[in-house]
C-alpha atoms as a PDB file:
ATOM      1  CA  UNK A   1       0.000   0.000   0.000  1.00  0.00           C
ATOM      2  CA  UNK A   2       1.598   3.372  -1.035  1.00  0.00           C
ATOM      3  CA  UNK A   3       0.287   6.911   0.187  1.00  0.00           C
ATOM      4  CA  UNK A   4       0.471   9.634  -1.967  1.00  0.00           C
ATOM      5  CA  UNK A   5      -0.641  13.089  -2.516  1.00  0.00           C
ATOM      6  CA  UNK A   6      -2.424  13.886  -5.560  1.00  0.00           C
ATOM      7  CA  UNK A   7      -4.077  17.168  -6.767  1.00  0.00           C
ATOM      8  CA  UNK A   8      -7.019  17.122  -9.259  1.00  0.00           C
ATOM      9  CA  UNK A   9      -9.151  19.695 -11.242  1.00  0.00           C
ATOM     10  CA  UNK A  10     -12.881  19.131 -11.233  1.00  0.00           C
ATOM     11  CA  UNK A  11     -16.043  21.651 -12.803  1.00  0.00           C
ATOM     12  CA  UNK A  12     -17.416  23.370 -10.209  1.00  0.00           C
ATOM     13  CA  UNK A  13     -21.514  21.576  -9.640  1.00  0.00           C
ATOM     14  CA  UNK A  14     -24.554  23.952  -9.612  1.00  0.00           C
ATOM     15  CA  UNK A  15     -25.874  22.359  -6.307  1.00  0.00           C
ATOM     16  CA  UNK A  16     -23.091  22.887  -3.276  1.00  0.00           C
ATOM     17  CA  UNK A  17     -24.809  19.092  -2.195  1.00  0.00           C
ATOM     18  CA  UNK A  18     -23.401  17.578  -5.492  1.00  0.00           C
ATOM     19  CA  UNK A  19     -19.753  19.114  -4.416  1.00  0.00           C
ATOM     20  CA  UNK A  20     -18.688  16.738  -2.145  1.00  0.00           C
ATOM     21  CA  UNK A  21     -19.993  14.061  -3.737  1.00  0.00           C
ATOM     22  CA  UNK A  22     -18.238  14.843  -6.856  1.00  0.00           C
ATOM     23  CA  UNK A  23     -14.886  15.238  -5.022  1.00  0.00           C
ATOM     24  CA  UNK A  24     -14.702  11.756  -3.711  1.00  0.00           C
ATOM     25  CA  UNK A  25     -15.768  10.406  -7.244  1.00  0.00           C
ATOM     26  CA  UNK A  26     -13.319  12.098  -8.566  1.00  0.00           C
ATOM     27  CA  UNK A  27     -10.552  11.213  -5.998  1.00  0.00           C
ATOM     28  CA  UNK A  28     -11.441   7.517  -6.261  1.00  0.00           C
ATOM     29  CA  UNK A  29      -9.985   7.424  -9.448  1.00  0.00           C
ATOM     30  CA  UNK A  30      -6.596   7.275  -8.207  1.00  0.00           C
ATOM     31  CA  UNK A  31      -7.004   5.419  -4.705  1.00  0.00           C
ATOM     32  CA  UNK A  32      -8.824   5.745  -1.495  1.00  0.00           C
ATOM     33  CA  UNK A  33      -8.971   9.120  -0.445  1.00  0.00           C
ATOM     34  CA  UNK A  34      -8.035   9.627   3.175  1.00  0.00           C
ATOM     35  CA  UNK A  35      -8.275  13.709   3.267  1.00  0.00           C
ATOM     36  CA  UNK A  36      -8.713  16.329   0.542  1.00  0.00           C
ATOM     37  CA  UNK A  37      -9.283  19.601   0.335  1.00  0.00           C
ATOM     38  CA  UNK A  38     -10.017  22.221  -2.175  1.00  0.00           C
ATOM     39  CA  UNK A  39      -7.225  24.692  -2.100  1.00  0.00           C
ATOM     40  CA  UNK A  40      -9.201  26.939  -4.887  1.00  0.00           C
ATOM     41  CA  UNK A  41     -11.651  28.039  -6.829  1.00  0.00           C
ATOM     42  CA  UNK A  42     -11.162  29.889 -10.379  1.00  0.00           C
ATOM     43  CA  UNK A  43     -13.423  30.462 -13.252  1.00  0.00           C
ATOM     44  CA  UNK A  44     -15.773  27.478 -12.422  1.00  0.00           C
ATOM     45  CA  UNK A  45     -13.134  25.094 -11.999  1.00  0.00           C
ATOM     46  CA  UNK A  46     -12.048  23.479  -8.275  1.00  0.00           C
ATOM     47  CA  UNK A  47      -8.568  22.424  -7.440  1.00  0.00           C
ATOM     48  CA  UNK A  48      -8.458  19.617  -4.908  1.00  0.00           C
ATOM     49  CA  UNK A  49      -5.346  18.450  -2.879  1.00  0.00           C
ATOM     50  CA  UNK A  50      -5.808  14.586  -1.176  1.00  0.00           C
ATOM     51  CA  UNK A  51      -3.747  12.146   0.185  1.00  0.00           C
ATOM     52  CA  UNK A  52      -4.926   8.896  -1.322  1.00  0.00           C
ATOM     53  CA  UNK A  53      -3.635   5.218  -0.636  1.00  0.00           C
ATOM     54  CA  UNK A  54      -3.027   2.750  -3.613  1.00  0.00           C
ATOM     55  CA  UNK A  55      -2.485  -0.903  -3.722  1.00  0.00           C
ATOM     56  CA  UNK A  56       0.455  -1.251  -6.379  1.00  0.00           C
END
């Protein structure tokens, strides 16, 4: 199991519920996110940082 931090761009939802939601869909793409965070927001788009664990 390797940890690793990984940033990721995703389009910003209409509905704040959908956000979080989207995040972890997003972040489960490359592992099991342990904690993220979205470090911005610019022109729609929102730039997550997350530590995520893989199984290589």
């Amino acid at each position: 199991m390797q940890t690793t931090l990984v940033t990721t761009v995703i389009p910003l939802p209409e509905s704040v519920n959908l956000l979080q939601q989207q995040v972890i869909a997003a972040l489960e793409c490359q592992g099991e996110p342990l904690r993220w965070s979205i470090t911005k927001i610019i022109a729609g788009q929102v730039y997550i940082e997350a530590i995520v664990t893989r199984d290589d």
